[in-house]
C-alpha atoms as a PDB file:
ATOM      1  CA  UNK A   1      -2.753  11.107 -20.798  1.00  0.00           C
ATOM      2  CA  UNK A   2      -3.053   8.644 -17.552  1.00  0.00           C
ATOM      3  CA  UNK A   3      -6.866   8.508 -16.783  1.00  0.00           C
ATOM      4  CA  UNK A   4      -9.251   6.446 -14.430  1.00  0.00           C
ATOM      5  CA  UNK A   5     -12.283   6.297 -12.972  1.00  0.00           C
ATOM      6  CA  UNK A   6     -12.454   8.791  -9.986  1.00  0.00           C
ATOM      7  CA  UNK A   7     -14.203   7.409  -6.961  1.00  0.00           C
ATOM      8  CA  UNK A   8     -13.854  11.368  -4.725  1.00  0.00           C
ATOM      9  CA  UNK A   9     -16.187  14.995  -5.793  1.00  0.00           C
ATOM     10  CA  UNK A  10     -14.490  18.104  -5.469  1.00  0.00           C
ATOM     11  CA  UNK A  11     -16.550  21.045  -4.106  1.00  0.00           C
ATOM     12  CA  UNK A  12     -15.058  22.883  -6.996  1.00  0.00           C
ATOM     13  CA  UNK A  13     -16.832  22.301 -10.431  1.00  0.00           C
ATOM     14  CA  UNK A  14     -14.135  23.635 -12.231  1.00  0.00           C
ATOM     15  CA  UNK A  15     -13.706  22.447 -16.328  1.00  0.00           C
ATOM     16  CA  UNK A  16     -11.692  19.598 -16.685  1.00  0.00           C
ATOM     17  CA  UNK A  17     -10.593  21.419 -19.875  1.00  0.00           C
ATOM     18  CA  UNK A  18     -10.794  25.046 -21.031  1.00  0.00           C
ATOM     19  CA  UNK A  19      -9.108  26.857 -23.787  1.00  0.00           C
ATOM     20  CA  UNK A  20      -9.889  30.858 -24.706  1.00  0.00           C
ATOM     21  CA  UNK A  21      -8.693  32.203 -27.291  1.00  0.00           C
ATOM     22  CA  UNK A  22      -6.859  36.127 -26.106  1.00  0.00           C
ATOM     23  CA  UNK A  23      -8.737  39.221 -27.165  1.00  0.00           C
ATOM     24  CA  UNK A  24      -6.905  41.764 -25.226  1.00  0.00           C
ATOM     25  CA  UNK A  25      -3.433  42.200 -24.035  1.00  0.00           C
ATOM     26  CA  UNK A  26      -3.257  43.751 -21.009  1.00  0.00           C
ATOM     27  CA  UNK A  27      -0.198  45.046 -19.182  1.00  0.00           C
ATOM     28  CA  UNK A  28      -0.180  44.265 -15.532  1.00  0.00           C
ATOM     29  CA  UNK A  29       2.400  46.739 -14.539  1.00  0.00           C
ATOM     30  CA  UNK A  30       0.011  49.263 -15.494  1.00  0.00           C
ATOM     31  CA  UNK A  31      -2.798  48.437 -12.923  1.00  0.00           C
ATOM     32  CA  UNK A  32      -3.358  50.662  -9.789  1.00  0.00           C
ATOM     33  CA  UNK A  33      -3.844  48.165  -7.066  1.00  0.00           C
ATOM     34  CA  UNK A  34      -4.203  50.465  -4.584  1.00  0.00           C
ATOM     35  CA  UNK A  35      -7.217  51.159  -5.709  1.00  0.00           C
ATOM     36  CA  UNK A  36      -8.389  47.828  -5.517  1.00  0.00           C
ATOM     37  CA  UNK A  37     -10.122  47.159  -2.261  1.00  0.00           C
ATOM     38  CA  UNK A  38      -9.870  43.955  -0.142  1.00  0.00           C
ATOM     39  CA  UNK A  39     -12.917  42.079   1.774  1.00  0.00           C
ATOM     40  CA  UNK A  40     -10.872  40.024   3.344  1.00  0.00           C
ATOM     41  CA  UNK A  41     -12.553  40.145   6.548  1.00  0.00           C
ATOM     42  CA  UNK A  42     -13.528  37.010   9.246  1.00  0.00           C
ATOM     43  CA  UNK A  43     -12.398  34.314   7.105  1.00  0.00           C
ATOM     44  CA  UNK A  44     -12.080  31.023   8.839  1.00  0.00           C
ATOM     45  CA  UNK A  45      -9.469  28.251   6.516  1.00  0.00           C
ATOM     46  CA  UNK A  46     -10.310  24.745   7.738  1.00  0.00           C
ATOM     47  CA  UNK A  47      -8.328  22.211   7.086  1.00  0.00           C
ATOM     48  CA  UNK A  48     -10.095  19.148   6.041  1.00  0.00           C
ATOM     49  CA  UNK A  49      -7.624  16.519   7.092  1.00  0.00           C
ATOM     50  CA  UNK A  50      -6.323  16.734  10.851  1.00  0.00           C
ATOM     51  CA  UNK A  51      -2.767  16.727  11.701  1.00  0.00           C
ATOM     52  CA  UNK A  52      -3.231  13.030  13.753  1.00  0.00           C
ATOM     53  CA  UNK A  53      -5.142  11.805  10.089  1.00  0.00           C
ATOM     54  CA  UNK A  54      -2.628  13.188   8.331  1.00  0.00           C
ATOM     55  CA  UNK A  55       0.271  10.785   9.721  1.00  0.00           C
ATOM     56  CA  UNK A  56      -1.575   8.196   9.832  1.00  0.00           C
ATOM     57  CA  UNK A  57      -2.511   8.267   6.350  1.00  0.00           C
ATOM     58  CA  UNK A  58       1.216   8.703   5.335  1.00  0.00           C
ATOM     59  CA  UNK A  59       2.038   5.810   7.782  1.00  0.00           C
ATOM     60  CA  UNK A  60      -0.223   3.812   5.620  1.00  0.00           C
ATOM     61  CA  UNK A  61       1.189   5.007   2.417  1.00  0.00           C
ATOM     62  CA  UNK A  62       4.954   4.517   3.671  1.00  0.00           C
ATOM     63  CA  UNK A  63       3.363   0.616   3.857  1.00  0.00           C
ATOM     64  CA  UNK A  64       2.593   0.488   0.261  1.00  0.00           C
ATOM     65  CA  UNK A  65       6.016   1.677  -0.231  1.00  0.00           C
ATOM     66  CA  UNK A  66       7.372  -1.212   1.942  1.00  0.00           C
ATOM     67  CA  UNK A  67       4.957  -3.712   0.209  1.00  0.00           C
ATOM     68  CA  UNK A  68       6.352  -2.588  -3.452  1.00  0.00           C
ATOM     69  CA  UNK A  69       3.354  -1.480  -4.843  1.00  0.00           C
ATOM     70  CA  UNK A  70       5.106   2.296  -5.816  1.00  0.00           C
ATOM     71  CA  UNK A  71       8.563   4.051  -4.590  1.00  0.00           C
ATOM     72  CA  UNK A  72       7.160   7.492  -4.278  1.00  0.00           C
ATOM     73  CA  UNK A  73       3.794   9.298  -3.902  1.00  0.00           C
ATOM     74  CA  UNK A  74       2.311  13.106  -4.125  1.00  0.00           C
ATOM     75  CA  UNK A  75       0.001  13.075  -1.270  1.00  0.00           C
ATOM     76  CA  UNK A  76      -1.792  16.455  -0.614  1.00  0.00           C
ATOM     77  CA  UNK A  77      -4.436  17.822   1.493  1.00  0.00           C
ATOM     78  CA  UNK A  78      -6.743  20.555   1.304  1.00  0.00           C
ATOM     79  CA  UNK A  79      -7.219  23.975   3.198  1.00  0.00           C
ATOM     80  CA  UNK A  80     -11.136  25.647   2.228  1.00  0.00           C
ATOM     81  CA  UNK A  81     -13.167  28.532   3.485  1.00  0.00           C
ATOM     82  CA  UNK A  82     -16.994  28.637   3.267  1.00  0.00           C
ATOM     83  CA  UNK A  83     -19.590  31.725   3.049  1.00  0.00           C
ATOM     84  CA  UNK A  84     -16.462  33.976   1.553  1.00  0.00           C
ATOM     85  CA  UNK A  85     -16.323  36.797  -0.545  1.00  0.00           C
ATOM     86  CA  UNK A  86     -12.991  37.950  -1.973  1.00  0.00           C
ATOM     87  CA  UNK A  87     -11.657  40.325  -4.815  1.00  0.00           C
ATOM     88  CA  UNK A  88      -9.708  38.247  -6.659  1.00  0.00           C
ATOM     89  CA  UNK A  89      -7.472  40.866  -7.870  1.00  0.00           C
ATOM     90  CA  UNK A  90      -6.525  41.689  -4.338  1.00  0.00           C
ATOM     91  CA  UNK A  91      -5.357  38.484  -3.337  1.00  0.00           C
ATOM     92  CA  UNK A  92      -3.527  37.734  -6.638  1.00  0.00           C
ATOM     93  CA  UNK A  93      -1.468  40.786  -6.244  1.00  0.00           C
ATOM     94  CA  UNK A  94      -0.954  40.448  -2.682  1.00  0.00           C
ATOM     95  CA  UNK A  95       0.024  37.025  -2.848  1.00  0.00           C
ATOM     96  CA  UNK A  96       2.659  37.618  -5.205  1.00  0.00           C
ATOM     97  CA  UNK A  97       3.815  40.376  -3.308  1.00  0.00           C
ATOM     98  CA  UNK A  98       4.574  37.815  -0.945  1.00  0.00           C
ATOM     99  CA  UNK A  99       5.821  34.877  -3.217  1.00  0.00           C
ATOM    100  CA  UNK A 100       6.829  36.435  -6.529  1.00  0.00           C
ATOM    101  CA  UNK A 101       6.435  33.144  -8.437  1.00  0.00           C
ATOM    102  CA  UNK A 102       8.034  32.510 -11.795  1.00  0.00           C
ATOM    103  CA  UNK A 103       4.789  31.423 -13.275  1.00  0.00           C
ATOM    104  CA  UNK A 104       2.227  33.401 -11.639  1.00  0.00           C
ATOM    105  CA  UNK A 105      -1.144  33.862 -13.228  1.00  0.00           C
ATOM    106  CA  UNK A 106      -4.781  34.870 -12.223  1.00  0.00           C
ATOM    107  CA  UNK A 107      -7.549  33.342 -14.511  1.00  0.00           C
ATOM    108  CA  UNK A 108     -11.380  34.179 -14.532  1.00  0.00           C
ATOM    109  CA  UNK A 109     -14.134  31.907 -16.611  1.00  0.00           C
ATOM    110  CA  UNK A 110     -17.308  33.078 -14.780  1.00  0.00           C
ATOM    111  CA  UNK A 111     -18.197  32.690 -11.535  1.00  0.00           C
ATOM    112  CA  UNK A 112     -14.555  30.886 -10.941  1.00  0.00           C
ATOM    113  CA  UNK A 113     -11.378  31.873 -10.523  1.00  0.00           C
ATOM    114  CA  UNK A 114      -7.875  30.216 -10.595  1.00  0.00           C
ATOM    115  CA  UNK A 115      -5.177  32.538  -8.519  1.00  0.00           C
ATOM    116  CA  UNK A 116      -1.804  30.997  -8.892  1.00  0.00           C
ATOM    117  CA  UNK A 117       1.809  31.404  -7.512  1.00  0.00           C
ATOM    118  CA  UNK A 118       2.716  28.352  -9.198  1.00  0.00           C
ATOM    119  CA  UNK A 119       6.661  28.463  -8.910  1.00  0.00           C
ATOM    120  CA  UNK A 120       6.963  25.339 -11.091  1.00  0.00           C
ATOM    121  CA  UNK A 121       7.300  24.712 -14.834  1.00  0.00           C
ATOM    122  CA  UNK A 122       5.120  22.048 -16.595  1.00  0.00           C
ATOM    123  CA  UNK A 123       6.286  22.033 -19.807  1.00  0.00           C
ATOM    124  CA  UNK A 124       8.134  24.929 -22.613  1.00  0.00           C
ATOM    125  CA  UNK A 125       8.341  24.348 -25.884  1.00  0.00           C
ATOM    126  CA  UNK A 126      10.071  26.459 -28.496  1.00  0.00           C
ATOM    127  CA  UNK A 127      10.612  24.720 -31.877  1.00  0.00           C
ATOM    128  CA  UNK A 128      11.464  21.133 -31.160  1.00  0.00           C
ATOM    129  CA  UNK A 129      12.414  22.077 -27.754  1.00  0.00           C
ATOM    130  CA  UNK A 130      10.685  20.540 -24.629  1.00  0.00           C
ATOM    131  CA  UNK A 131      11.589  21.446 -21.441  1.00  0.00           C
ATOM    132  CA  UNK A 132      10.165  20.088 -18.250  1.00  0.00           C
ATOM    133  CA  UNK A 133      11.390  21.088 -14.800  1.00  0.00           C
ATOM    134  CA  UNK A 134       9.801  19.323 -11.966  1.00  0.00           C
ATOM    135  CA  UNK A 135      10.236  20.197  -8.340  1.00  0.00           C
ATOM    136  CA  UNK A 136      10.946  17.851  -5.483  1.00  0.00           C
ATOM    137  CA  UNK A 137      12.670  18.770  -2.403  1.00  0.00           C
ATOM    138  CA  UNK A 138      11.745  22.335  -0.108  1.00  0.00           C
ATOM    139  CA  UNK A 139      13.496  24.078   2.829  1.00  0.00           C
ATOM    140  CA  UNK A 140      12.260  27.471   4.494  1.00  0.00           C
ATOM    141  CA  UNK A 141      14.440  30.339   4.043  1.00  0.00           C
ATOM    142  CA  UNK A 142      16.813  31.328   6.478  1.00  0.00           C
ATOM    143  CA  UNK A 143      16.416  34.732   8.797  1.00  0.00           C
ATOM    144  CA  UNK A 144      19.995  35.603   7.891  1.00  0.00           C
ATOM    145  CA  UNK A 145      22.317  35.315   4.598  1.00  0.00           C
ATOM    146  CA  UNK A 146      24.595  32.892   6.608  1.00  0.00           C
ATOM    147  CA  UNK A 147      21.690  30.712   7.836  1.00  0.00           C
ATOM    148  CA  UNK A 148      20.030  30.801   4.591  1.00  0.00           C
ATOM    149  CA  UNK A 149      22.596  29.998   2.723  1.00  0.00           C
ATOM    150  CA  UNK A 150      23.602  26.920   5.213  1.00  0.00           C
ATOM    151  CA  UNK A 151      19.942  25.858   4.802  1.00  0.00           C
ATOM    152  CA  UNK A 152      20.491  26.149   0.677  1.00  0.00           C
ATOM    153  CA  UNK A 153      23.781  24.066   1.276  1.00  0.00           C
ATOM    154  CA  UNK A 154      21.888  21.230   3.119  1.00  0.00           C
ATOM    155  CA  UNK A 155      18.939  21.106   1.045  1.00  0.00           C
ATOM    156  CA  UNK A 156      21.237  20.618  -2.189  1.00  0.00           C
ATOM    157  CA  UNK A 157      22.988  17.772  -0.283  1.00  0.00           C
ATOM    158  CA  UNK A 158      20.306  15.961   1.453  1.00  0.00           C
ATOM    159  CA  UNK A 159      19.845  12.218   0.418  1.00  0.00           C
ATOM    160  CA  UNK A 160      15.833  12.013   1.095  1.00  0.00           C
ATOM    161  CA  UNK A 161      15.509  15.053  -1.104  1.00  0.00           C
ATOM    162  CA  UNK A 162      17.490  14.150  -3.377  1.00  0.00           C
ATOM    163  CA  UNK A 163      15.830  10.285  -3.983  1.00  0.00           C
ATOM    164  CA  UNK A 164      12.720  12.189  -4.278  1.00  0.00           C
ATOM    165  CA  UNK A 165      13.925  14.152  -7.111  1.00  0.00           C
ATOM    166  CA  UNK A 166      15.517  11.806  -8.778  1.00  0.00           C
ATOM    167  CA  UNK A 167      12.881   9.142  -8.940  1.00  0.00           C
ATOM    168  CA  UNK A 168      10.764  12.131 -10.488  1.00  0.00           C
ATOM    169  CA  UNK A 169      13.222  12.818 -13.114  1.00  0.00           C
ATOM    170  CA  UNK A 170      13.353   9.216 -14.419  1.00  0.00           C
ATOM    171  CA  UNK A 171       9.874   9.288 -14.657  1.00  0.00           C
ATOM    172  CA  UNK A 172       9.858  12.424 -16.503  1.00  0.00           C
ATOM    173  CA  UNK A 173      12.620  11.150 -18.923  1.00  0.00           C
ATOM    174  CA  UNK A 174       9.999   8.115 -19.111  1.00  0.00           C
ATOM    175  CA  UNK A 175       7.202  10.261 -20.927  1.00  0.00           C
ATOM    176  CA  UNK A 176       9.425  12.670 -22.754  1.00  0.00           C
ATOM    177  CA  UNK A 177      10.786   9.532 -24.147  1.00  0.00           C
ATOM    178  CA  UNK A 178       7.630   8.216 -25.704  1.00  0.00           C
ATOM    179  CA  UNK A 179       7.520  11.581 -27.926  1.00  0.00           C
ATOM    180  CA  UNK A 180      11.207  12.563 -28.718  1.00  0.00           C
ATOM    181  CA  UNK A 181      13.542  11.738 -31.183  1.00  0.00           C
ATOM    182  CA  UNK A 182      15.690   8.715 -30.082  1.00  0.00           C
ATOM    183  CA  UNK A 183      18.649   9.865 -28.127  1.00  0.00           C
ATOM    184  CA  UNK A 184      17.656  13.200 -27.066  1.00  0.00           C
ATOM    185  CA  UNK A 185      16.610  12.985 -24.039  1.00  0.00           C
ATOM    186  CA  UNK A 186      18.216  14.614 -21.450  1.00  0.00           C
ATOM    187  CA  UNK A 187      18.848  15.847 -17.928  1.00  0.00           C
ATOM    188  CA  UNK A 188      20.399  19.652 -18.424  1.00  0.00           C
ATOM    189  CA  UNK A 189      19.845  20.283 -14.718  1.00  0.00           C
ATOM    190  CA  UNK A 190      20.010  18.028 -11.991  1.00  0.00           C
ATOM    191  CA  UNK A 191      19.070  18.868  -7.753  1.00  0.00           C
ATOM    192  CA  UNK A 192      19.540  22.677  -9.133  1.00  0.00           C
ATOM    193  CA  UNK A 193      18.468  24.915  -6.204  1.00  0.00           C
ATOM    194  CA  UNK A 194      15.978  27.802  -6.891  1.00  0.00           C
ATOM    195  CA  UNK A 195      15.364  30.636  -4.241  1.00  0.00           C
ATOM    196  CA  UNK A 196      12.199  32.371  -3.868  1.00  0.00           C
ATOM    197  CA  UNK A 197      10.552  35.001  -1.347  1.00  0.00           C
ATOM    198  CA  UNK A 198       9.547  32.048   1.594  1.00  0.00           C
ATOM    199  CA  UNK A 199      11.480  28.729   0.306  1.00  0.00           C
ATOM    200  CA  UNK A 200      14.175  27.280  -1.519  1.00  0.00           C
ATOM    201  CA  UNK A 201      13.284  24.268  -3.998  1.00  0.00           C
ATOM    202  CA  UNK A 202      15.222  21.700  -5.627  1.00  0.00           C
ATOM    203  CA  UNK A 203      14.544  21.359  -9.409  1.00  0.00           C
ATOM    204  CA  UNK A 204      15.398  19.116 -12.165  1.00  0.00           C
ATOM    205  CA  UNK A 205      15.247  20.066 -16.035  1.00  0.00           C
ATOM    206  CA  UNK A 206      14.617  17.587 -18.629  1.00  0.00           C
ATOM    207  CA  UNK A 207      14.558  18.241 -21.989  1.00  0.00           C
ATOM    208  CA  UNK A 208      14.104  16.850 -25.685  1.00  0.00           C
ATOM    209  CA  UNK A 209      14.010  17.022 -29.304  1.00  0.00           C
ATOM    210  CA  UNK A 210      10.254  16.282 -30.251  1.00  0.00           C
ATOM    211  CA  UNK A 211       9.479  13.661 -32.801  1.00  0.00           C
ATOM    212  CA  UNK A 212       8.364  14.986 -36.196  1.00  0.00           C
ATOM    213  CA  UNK A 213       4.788  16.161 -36.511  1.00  0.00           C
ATOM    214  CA  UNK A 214       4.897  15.739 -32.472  1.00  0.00           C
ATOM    215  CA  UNK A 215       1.016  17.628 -31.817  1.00  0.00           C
ATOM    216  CA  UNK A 216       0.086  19.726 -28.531  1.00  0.00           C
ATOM    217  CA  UNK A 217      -2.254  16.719 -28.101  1.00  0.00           C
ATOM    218  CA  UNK A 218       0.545  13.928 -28.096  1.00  0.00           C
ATOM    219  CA  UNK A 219       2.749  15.769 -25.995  1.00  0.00           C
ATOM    220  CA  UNK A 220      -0.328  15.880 -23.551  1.00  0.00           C
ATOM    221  CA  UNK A 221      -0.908  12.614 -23.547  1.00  0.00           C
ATOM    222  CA  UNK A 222       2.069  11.237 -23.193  1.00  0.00           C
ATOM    223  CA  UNK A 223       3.396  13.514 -19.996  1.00  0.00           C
ATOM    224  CA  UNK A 224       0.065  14.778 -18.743  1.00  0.00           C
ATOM    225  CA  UNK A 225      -0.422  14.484 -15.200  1.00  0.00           C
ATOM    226  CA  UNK A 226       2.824  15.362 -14.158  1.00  0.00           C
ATOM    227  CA  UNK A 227       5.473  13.500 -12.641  1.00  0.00           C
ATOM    228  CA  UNK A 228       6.294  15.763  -9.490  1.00  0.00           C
ATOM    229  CA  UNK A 229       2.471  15.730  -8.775  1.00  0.00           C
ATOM    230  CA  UNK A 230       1.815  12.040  -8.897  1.00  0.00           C
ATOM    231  CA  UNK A 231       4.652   9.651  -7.931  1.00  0.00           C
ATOM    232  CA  UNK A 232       6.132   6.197  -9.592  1.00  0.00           C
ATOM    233  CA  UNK A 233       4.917   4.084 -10.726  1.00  0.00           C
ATOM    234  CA  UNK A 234       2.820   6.981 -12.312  1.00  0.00           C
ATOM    235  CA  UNK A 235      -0.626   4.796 -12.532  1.00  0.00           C
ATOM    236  CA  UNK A 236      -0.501   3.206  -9.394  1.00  0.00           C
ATOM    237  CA  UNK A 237       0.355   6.320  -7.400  1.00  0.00           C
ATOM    238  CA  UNK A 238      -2.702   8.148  -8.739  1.00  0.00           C
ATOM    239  CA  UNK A 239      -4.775   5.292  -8.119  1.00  0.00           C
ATOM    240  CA  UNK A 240      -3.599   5.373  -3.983  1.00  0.00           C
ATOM    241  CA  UNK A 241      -3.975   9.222  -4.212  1.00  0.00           C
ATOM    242  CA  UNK A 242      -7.787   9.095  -5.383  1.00  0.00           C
ATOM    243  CA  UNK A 243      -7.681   6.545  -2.533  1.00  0.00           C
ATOM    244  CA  UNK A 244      -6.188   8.436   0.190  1.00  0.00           C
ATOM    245  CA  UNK A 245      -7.413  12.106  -0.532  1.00  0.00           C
ATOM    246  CA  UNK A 246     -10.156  13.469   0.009  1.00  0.00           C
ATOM    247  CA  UNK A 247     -11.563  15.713  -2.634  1.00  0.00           C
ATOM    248  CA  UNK A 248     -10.365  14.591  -5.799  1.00  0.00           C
ATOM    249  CA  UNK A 249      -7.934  17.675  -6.776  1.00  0.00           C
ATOM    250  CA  UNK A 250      -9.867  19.552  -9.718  1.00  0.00           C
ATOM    251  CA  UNK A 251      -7.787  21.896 -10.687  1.00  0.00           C
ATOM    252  CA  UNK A 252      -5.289  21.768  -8.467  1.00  0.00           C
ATOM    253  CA  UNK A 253      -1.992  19.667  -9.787  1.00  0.00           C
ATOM    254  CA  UNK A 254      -3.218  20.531 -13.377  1.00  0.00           C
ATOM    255  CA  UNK A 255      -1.810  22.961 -15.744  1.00  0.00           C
ATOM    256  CA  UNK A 256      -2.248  26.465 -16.819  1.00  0.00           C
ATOM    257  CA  UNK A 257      -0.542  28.243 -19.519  1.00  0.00           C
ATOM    258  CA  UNK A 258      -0.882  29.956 -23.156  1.00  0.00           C
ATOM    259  CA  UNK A 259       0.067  28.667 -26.612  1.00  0.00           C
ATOM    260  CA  UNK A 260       0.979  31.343 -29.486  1.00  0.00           C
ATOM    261  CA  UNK A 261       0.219  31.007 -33.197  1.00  0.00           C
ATOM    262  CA  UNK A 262       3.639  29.094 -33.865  1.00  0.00           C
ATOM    263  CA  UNK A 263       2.415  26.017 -31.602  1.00  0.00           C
ATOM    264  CA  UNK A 264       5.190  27.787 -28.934  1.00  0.00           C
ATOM    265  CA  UNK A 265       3.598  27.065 -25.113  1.00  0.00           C
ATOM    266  CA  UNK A 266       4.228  27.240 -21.617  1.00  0.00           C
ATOM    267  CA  UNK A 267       2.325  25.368 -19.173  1.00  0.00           C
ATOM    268  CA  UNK A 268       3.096  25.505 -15.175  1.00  0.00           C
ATOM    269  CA  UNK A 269       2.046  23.017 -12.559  1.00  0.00           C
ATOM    270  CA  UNK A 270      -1.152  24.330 -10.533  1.00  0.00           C
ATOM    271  CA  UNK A 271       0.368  24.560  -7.615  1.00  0.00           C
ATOM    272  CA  UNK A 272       0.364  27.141  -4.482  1.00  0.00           C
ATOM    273  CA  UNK A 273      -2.639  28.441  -5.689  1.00  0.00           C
ATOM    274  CA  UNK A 274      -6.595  29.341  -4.623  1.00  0.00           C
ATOM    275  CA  UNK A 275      -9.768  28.238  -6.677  1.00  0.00           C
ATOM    276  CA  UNK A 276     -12.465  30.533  -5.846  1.00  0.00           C
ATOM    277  CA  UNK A 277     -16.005  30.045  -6.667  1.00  0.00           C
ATOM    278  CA  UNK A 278     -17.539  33.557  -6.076  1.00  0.00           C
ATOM    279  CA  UNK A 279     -21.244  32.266  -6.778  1.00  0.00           C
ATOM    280  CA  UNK A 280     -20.575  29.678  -4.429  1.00  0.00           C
ATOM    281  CA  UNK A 281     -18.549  31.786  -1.866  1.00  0.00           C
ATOM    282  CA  UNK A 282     -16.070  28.796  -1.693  1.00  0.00           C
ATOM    283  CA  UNK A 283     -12.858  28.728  -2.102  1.00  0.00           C
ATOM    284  CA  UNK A 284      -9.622  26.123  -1.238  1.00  0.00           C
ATOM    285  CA  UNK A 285      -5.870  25.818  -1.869  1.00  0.00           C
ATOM    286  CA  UNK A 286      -4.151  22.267  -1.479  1.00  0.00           C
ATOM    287  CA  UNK A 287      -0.364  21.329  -1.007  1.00  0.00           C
ATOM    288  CA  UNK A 288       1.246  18.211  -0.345  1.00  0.00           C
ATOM    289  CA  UNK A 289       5.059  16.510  -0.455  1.00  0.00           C
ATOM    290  CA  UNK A 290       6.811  13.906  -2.110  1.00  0.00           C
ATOM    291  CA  UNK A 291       5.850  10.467   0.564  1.00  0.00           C
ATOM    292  CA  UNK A 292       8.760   7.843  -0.128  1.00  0.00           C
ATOM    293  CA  UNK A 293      10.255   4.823   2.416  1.00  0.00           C
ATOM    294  CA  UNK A 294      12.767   7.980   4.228  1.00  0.00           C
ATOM    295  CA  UNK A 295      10.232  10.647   4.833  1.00  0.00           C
ATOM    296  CA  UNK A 296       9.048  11.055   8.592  1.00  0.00           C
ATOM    297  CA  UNK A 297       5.632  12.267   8.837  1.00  0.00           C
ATOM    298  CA  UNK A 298       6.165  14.993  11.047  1.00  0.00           C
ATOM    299  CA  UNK A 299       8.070  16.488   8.930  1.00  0.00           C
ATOM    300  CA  UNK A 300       5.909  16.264   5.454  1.00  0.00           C
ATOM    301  CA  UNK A 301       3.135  17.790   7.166  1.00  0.00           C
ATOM    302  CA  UNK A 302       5.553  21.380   8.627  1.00  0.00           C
ATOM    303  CA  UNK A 303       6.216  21.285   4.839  1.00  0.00           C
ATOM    304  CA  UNK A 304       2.138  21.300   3.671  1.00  0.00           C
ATOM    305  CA  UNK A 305       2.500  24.137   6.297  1.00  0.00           C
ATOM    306  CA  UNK A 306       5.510  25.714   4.829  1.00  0.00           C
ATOM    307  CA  UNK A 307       3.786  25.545   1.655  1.00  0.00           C
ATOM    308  CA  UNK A 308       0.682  26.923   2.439  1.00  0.00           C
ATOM    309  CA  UNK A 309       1.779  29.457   4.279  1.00  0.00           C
ATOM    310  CA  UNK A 310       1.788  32.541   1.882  1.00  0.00           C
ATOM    311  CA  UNK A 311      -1.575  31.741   0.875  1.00  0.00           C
ATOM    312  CA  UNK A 312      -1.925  31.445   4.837  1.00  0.00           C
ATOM    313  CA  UNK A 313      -0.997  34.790   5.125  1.00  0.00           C
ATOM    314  CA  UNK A 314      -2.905  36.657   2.207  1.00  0.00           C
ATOM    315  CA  UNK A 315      -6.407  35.488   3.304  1.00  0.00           C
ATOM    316  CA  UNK A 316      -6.098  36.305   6.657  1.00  0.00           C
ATOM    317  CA  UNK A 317      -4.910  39.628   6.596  1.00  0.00           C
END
């Protein structure tokens, strides 16, 4: 695992780690959310980096880039509310209403709460399996099947996007490589396009055959944080984003998932999601885009908007 001294706070004190072991199986289907009421009611989102900050801070970035010090970098920024009071229930059905994400999830430990529409895949395992699928490259749908499917078309074939994901997938195969058997490494999917309910993404999948006696604990250290969420070189990227941010991201860009008796897990990327402290009546969601030599400001911060926009919606209706 990639670690250093963090010089930002994040309003959230969410664990760093937290494992629970399941009680109670619970089917989701069979919950009457009509029943469940909202208080969604006067919230005001702020964002805490302007739009003119914004550019300038990825004009600064796109100089490191220039300079050599990395080829690519996650930057993010932060959307929070103050003095709120939500059910979490409510917006975790209603956001997936909107989104239906692949690897949803809504997670309580107290007074906190994780509410995810994480569309992207950390890590699977099954056996000696390990799949990672990391996401790099976003277009909005279209507002017919003709222009969404031209917008699908481009986004598969544009060369910005497409260096973005790329530079992620080497650096995925880098940490895979540290834990699988030699030679097994590989790239089963590459600038795939995935549809959802607001965007289409491009996604890679890498996958391996795990060393023997390969632990949960090795395979977190050596890919742990992801690829898509910091940049390349890995280190040096998360040293300009603790720079350049900020809140340092808490939760946000981690991992959330469930691991069965057999040492079997899936893990997604905590992304498109809200932390919610309720005893603190906070709560934020962060997004961000892949910052590399081609990018044009402008246009990585309509995607932060793109990609906040769902959560957007669900808190202020």
């Amino acid at each position: 695992m990639e670690s250093f001294a963090k010089k930002n706070n994040n309003p959230l004190s969410f664990p760093s780690q937290l494992f629970i072991e399941v009680e109670k199986e619970i089917d989701i289907e069979s919950l009457n959310f009509e029943e469940i009421e909202s208080t969604l009611e006067n919230i005001t989102i702020n964002a805490t980096v302007s739009k003119e900050d914004y550019i300038k801070k990825v004009n600064a970035l796109k100089q490191h880039i220039q300079q050599g010090d990395i080829y690519e970098i996650n930057y993010c920024i932060t959307f929070e509310a103050k003095d709120v009071t939500i059910n979490p229930l409510f917006v975790y059905q209603k956001l997936n209403d909107i989104s239906k994400a692949s690897y949803a999830a809504l997670v309580k430990f107290d007074k906190q709460y994780i509410i995810s529409s994480s569309p992207e895949l950390f890590l699977s395992k099954t056996g000696i399996i390990l799949i990672t699928k990391p996401i790099k490259g976003t277009a909005k749908r279209g507002v017919s099947p003709e222009l969404d499917n031209h917008i699908k078309e481009e986004l598969y074939n544009n060369i910005k996007e497409r260096n973005e994901n790329v530079m992620i997938v080497d650096v995925a195969r880098n940490d895979l490589s540290r834990i699988a058997k030699k030679g097994t490494v590989t790239v089963a999917k590459l600038f795939d396009i995935e549809s959802y309910q607001q965007v289409h993404q491009m996604v890679s999948t890498v996958s391996c055959e795990l060393k023997d006696d390969t632990s949960f604990n090795d395979i977190i250290k050596a890919t742990f944080p992801m690829a898509s969420m910091t940049g390349a070189p890995k280190i040096k990227a998360m040293q300009l984003i603790d720079d350049y941010e900020l809140y340092n991201r808490g939760p946000y860009s981690g991992a959330l998932g469930y691991i069965n008796e057999k040492g079997d897990f899936d893990l997604n990327v905590l992304i498109r999601s809200i932390f919610y402290d309720e005893e603190k009546h906070y709560l934020s969601f962060t997004v961000g885009s892949a910052i590399t030599s081609m990018c044009n400001p402008e246009d990585e911060y309509e995607e932060c908007l793109l990609k906040a926009k769902a959560m957007m919606e669900v808190l202020n209706k």
